[in-house]
PDB file of N, CA and C in Angstrom:
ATOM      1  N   UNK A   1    -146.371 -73.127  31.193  1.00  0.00           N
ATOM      2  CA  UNK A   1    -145.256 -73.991  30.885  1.00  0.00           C
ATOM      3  C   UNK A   1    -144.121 -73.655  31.832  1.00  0.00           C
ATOM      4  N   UNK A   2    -143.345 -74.521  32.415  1.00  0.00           N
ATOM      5  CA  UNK A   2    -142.603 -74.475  33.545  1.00  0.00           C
ATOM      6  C   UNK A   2    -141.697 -75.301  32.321  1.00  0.00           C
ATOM      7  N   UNK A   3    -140.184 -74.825  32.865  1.00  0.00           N
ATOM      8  CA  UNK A   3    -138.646 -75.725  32.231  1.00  0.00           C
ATOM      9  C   UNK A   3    -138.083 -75.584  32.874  1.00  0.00           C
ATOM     10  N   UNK A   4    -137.362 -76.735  33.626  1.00  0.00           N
ATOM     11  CA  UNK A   4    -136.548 -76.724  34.416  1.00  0.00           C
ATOM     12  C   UNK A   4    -135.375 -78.119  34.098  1.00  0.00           C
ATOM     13  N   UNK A   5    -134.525 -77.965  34.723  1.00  0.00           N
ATOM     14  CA  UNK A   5    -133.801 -79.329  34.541  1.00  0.00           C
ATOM     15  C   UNK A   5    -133.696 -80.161  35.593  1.00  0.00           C
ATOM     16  N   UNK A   6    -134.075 -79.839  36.574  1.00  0.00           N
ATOM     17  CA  UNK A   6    -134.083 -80.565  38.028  1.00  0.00           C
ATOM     18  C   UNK A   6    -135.919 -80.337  38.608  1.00  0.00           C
ATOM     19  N   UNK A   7    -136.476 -81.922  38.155  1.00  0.00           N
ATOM     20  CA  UNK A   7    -138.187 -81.440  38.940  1.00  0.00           C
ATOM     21  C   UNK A   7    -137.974 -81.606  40.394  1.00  0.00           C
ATOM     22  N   UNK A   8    -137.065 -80.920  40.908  1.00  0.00           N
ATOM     23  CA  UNK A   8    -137.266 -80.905  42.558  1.00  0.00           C
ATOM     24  C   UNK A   8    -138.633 -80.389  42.899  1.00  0.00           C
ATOM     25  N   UNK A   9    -138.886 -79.506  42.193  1.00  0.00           N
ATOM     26  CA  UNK A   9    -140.344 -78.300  42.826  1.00  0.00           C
ATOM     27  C   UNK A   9    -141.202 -78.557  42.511  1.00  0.00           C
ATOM     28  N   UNK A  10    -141.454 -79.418  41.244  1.00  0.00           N
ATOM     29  CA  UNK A  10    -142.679 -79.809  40.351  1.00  0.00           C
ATOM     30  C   UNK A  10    -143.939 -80.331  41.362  1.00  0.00           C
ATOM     31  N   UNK A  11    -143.807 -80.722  42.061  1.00  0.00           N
ATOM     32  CA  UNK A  11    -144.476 -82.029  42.976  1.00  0.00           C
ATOM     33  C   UNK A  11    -145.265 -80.949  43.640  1.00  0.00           C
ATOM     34  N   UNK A  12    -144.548 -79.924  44.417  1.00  0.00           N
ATOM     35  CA  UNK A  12    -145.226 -79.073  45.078  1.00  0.00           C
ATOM     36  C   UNK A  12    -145.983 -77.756  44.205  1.00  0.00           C
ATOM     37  N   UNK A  13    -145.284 -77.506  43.097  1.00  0.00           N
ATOM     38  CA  UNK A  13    -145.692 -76.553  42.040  1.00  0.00           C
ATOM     39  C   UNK A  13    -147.009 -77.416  41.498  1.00  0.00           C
ATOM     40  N   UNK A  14    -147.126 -78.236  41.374  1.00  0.00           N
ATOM     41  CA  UNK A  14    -148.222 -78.789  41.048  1.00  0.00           C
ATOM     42  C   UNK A  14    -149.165 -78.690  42.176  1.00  0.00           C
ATOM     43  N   UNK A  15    -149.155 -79.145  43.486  1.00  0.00           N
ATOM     44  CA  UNK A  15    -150.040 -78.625  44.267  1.00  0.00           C
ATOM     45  C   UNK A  15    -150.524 -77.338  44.692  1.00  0.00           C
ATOM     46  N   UNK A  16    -149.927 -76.373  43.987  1.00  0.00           N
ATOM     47  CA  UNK A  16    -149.864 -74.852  44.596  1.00  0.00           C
ATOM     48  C   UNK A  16    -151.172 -74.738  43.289  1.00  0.00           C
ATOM     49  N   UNK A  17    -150.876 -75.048  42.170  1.00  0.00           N
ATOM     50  CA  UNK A  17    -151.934 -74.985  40.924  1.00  0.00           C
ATOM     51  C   UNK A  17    -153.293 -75.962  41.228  1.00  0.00           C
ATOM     52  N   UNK A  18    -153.182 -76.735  41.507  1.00  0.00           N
ATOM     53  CA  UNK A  18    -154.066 -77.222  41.983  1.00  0.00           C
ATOM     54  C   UNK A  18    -154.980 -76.830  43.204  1.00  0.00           C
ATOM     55  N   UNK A  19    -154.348 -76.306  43.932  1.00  0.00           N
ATOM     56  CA  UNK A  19    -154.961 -75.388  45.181  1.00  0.00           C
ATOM     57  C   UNK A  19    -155.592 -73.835  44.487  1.00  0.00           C
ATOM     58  N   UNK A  20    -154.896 -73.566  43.594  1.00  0.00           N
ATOM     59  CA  UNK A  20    -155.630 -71.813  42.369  1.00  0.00           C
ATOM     60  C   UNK A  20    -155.846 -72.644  41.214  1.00  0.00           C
ATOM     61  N   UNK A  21    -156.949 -73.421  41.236  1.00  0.00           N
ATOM     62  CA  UNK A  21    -157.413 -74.138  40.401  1.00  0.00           C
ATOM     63  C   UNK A  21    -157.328 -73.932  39.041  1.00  0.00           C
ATOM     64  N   UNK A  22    -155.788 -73.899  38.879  1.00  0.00           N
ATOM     65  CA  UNK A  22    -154.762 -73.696  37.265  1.00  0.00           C
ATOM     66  C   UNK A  22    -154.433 -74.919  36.870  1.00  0.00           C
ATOM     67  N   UNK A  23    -154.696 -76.303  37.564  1.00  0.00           N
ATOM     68  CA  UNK A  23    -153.703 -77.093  37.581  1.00  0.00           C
ATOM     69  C   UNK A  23    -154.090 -78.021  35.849  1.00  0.00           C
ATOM     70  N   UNK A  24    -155.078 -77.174  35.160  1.00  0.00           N
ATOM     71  CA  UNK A  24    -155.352 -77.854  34.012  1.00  0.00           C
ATOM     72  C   UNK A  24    -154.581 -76.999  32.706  1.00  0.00           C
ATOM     73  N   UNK A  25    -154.051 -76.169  33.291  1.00  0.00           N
ATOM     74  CA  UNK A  25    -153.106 -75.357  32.453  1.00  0.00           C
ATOM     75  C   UNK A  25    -151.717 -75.073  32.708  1.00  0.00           C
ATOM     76  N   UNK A  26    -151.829 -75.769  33.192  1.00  0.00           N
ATOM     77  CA  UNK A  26    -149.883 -76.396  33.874  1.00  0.00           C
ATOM     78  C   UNK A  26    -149.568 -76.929  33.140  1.00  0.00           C
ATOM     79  N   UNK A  27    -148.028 -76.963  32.615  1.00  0.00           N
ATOM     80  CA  UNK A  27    -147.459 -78.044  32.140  1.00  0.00           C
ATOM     81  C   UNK A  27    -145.575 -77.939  32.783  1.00  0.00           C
ATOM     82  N   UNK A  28    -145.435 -78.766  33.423  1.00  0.00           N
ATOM     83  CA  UNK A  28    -143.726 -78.478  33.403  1.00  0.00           C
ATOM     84  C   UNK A  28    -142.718 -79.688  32.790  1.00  0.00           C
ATOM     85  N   UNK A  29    -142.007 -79.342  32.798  1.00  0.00           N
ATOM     86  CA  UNK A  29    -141.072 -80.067  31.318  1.00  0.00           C
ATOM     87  C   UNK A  29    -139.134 -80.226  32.247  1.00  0.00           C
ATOM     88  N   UNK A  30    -138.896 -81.713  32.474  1.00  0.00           N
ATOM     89  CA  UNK A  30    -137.764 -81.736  32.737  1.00  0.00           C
ATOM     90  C   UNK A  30    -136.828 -81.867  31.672  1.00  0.00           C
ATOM     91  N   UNK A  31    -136.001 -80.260  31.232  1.00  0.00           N
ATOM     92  CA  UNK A  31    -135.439 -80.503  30.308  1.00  0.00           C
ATOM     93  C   UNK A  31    -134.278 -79.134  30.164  1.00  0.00           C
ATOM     94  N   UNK A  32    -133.357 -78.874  29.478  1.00  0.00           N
ATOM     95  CA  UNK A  32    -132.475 -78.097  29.234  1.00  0.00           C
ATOM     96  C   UNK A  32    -133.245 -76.659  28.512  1.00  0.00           C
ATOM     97  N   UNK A  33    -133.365 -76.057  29.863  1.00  0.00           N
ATOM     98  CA  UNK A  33    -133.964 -74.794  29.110  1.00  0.00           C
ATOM     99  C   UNK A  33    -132.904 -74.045  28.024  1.00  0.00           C
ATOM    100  N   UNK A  34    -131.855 -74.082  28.047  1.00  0.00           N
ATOM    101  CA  UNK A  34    -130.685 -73.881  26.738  1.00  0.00           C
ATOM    102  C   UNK A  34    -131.695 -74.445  25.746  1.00  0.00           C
ATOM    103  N   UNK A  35    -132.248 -75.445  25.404  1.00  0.00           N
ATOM    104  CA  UNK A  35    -132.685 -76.291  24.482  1.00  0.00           C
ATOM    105  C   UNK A  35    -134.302 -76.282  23.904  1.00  0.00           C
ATOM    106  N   UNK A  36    -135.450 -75.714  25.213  1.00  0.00           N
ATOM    107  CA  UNK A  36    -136.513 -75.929  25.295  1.00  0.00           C
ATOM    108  C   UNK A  36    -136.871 -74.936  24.359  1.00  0.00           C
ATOM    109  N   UNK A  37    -137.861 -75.631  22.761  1.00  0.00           N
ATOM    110  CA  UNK A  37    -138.283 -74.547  21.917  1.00  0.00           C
ATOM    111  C   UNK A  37    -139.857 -74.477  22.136  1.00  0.00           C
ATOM    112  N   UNK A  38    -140.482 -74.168  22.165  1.00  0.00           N
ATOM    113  CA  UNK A  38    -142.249 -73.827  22.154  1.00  0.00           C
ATOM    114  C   UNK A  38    -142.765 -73.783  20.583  1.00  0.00           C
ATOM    115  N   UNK A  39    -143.680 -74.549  20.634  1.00  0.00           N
ATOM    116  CA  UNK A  39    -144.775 -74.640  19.693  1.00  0.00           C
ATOM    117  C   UNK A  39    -145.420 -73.255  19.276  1.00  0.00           C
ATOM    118  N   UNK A  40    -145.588 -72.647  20.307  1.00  0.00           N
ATOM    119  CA  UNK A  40    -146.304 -71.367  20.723  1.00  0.00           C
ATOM    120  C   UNK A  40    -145.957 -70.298  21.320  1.00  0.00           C
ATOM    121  N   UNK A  41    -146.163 -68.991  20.384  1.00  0.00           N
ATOM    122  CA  UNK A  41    -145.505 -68.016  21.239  1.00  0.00           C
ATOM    123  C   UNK A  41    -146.349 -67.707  22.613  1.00  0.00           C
ATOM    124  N   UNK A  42    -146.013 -67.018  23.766  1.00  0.00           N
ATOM    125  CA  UNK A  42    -146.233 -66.827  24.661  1.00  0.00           C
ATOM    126  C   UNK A  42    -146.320 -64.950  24.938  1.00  0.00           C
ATOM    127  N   UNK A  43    -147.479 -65.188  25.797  1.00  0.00           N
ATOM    128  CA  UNK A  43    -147.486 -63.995  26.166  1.00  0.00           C
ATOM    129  C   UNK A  43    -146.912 -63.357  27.101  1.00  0.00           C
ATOM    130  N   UNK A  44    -146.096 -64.077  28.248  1.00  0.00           N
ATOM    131  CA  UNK A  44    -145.685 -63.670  29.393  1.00  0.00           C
ATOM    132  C   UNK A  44    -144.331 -64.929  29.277  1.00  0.00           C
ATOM    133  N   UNK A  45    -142.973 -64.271  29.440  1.00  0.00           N
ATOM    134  CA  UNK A  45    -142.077 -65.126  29.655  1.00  0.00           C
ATOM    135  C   UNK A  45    -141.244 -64.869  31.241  1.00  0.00           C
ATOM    136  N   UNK A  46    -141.257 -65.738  31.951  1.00  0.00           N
ATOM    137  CA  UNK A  46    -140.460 -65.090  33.174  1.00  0.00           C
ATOM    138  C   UNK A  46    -139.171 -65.836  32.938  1.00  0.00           C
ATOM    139  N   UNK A  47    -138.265 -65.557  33.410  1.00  0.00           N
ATOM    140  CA  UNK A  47    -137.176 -65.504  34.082  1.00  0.00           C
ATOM    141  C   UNK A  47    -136.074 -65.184  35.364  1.00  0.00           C
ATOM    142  N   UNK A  48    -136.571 -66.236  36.314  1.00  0.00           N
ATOM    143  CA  UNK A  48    -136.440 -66.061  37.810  1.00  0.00           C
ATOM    144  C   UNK A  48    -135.581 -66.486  38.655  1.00  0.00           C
ATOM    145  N   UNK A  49    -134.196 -66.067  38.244  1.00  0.00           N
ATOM    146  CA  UNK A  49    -133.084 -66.790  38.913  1.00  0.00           C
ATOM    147  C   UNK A  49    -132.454 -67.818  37.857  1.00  0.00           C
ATOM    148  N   UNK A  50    -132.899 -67.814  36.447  1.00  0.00           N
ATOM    149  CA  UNK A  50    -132.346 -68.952  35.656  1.00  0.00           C
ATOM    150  C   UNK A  50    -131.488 -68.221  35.073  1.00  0.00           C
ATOM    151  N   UNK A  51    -130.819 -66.827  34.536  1.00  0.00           N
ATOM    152  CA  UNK A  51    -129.885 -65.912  33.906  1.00  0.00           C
ATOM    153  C   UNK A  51    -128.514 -67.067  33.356  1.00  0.00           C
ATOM    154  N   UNK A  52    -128.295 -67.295  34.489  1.00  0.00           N
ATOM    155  CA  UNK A  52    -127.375 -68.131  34.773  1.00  0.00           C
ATOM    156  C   UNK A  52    -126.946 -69.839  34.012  1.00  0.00           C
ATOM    157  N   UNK A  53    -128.123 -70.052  33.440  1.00  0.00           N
ATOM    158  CA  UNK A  53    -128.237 -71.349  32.938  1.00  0.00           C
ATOM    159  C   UNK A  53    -127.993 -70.209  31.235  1.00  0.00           C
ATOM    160  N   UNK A  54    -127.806 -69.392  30.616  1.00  0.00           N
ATOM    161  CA  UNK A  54    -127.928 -68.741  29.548  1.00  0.00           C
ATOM    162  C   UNK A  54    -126.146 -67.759  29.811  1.00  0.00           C
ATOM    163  N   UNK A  55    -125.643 -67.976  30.484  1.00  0.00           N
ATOM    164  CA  UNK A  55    -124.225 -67.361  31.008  1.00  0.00           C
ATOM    165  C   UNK A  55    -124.252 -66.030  31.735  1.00  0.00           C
ATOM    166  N   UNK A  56    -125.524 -65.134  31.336  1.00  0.00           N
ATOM    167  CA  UNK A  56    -125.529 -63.911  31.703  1.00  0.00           C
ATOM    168  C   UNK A  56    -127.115 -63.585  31.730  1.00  0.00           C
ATOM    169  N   UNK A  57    -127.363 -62.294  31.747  1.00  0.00           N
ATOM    170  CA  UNK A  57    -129.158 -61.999  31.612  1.00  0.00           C
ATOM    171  C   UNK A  57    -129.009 -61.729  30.269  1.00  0.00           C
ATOM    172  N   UNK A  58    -128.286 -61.029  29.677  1.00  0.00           N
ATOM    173  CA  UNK A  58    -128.593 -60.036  28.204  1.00  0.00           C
ATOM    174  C   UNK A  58    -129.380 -61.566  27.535  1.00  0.00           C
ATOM    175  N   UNK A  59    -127.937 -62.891  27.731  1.00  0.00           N
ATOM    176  CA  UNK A  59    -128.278 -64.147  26.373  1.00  0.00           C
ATOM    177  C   UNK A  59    -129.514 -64.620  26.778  1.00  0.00           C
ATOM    178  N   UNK A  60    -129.935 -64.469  28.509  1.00  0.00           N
ATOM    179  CA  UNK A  60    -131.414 -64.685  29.501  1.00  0.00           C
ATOM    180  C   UNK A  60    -132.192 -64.222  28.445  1.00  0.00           C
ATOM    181  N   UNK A  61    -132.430 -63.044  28.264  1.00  0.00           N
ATOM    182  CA  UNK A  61    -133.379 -62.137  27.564  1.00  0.00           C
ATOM    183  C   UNK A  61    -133.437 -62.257  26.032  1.00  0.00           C
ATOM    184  N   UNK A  62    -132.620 -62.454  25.400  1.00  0.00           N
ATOM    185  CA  UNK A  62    -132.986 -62.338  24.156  1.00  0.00           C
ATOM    186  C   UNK A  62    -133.524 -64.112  23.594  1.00  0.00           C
ATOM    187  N   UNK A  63    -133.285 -65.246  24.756  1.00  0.00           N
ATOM    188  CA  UNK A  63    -133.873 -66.733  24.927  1.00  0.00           C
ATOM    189  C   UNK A  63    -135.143 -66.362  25.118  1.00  0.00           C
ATOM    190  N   UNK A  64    -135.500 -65.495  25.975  1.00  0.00           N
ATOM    191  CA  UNK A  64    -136.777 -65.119  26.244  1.00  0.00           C
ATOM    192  C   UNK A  64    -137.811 -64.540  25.494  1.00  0.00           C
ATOM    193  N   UNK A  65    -137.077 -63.502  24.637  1.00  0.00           N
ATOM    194  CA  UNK A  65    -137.494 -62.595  22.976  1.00  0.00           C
ATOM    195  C   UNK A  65    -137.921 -63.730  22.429  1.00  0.00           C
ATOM    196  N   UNK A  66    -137.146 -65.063  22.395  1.00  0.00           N
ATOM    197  CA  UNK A  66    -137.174 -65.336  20.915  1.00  0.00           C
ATOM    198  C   UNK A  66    -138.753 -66.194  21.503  1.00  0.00           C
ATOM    199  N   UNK A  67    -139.447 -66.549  22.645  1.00  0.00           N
ATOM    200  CA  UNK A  67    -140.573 -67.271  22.728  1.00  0.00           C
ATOM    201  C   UNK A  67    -141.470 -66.441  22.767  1.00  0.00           C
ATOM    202  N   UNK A  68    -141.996 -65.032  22.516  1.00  0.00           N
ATOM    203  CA  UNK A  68    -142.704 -63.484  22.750  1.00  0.00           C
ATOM    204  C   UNK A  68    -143.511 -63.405  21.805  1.00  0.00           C
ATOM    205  N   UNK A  69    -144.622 -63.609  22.126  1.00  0.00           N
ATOM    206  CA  UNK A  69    -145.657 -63.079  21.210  1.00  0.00           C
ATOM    207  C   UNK A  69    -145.182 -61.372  20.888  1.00  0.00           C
ATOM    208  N   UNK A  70    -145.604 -60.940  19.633  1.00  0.00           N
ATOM    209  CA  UNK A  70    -145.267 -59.765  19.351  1.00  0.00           C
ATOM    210  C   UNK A  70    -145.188 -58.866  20.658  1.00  0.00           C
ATOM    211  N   UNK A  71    -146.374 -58.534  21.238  1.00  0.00           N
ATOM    212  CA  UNK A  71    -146.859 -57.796  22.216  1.00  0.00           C
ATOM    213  C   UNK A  71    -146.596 -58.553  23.314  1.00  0.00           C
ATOM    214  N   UNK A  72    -145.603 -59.696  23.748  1.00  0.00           N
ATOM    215  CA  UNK A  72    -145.580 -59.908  25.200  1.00  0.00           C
ATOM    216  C   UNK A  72    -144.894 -59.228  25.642  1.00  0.00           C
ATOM    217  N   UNK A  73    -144.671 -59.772  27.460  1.00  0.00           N
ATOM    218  CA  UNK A  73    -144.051 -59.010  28.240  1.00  0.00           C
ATOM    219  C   UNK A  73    -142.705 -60.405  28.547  1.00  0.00           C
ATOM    220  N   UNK A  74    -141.461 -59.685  29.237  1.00  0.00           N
ATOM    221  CA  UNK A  74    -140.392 -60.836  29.677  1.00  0.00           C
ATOM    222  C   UNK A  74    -140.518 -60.080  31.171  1.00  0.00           C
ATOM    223  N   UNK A  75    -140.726 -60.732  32.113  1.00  0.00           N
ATOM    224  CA  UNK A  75    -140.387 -60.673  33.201  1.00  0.00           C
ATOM    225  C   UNK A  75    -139.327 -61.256  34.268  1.00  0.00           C
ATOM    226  N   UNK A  76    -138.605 -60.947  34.515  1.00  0.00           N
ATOM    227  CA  UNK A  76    -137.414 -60.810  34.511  1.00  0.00           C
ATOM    228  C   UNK A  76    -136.343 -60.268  36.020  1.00  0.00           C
ATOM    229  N   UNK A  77    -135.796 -61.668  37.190  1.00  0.00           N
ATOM    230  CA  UNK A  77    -134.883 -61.174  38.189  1.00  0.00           C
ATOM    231  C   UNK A  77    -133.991 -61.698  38.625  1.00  0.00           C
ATOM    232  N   UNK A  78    -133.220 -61.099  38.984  1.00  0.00           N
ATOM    233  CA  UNK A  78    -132.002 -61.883  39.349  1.00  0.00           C
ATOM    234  C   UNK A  78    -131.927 -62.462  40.350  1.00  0.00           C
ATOM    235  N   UNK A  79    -131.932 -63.754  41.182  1.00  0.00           N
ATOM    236  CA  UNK A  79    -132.024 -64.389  42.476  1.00  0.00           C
ATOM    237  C   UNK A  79    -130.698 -64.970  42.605  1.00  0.00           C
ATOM    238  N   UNK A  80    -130.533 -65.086  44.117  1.00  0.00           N
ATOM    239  CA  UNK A  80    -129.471 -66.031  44.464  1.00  0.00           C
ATOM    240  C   UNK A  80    -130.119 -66.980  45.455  1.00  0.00           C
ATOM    241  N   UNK A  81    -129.957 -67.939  44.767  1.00  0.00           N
ATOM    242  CA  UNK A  81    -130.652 -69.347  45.349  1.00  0.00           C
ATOM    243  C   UNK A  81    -129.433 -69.565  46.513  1.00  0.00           C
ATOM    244  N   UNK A  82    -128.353 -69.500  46.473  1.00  0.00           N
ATOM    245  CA  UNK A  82    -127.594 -69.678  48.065  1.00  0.00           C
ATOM    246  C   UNK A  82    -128.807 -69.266  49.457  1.00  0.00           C
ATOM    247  N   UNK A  83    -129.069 -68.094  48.875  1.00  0.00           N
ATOM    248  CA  UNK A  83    -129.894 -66.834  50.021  1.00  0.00           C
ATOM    249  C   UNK A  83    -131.119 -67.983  50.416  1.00  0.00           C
ATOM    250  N   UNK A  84    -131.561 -68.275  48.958  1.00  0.00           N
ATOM    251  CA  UNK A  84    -133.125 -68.659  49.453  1.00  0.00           C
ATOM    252  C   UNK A  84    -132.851 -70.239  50.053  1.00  0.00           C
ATOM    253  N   UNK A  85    -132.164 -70.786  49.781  1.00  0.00           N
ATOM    254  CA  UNK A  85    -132.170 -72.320  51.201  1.00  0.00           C
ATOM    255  C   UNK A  85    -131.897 -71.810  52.684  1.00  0.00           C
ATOM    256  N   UNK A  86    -130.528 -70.748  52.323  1.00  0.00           N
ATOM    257  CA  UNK A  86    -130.137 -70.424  53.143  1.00  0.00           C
ATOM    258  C   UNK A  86    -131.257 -69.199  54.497  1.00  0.00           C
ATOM    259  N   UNK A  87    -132.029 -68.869  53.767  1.00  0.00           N
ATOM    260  CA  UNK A  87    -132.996 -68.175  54.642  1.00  0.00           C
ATOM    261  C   UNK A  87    -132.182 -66.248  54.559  1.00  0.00           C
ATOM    262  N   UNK A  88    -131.176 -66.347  53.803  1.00  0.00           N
ATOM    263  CA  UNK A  88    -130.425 -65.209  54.290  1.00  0.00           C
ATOM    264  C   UNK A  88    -130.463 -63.943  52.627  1.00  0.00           C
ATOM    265  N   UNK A  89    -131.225 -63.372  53.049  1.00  0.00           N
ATOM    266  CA  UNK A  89    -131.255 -62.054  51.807  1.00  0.00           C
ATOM    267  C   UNK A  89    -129.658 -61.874  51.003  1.00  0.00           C
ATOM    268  N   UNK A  90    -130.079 -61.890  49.816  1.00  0.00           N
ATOM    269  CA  UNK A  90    -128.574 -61.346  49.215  1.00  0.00           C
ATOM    270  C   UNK A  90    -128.349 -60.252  48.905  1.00  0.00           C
TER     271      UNK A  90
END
């Protein structure tokens, strides 16, 4: 499950799954990850540069708790998307 609010990437995220023949267990969702609840807990939650859509990481992480199978993992980093168009490390 992919949430995003902008499917800029979807198009190509879909071909990347389709090329590691995942693409039948994809799903991405244009929508307010503030908002996005799951049916299902999850075993693996990432969080990759979105902190920010949650005001900080701590409110990141505990958005992330609340979709966790008992025993999952949150994976979890801080990016600056300036860097990554920009080509330039932050």
């Amino acid at each position: 499950m992919g949430v995003d609010i902008s499917d800029a990437g979807f198009d190509r995220t879909r071909e990347l799954a389709t090329e590691s023949g995942v693409a039948d267990r994809l799903e991405l969702r244009r929508e307010d990850v503030t908002e996005y609840r799951s049916a299902r807990e999850a075993d693996v939650v990432l969080c990759v540069g979105a902190a920010y859509a949650f005001g900080e990481l701590l409110p990141a992480l505990k958005a992330a708790g609340d979709h966790l199978a008992e025993d999952g993992i949150i994976a979890a980093r801080r990016c600056c998307w300036s860097g990554l168009v920009s080509g330039n490390k932050c």
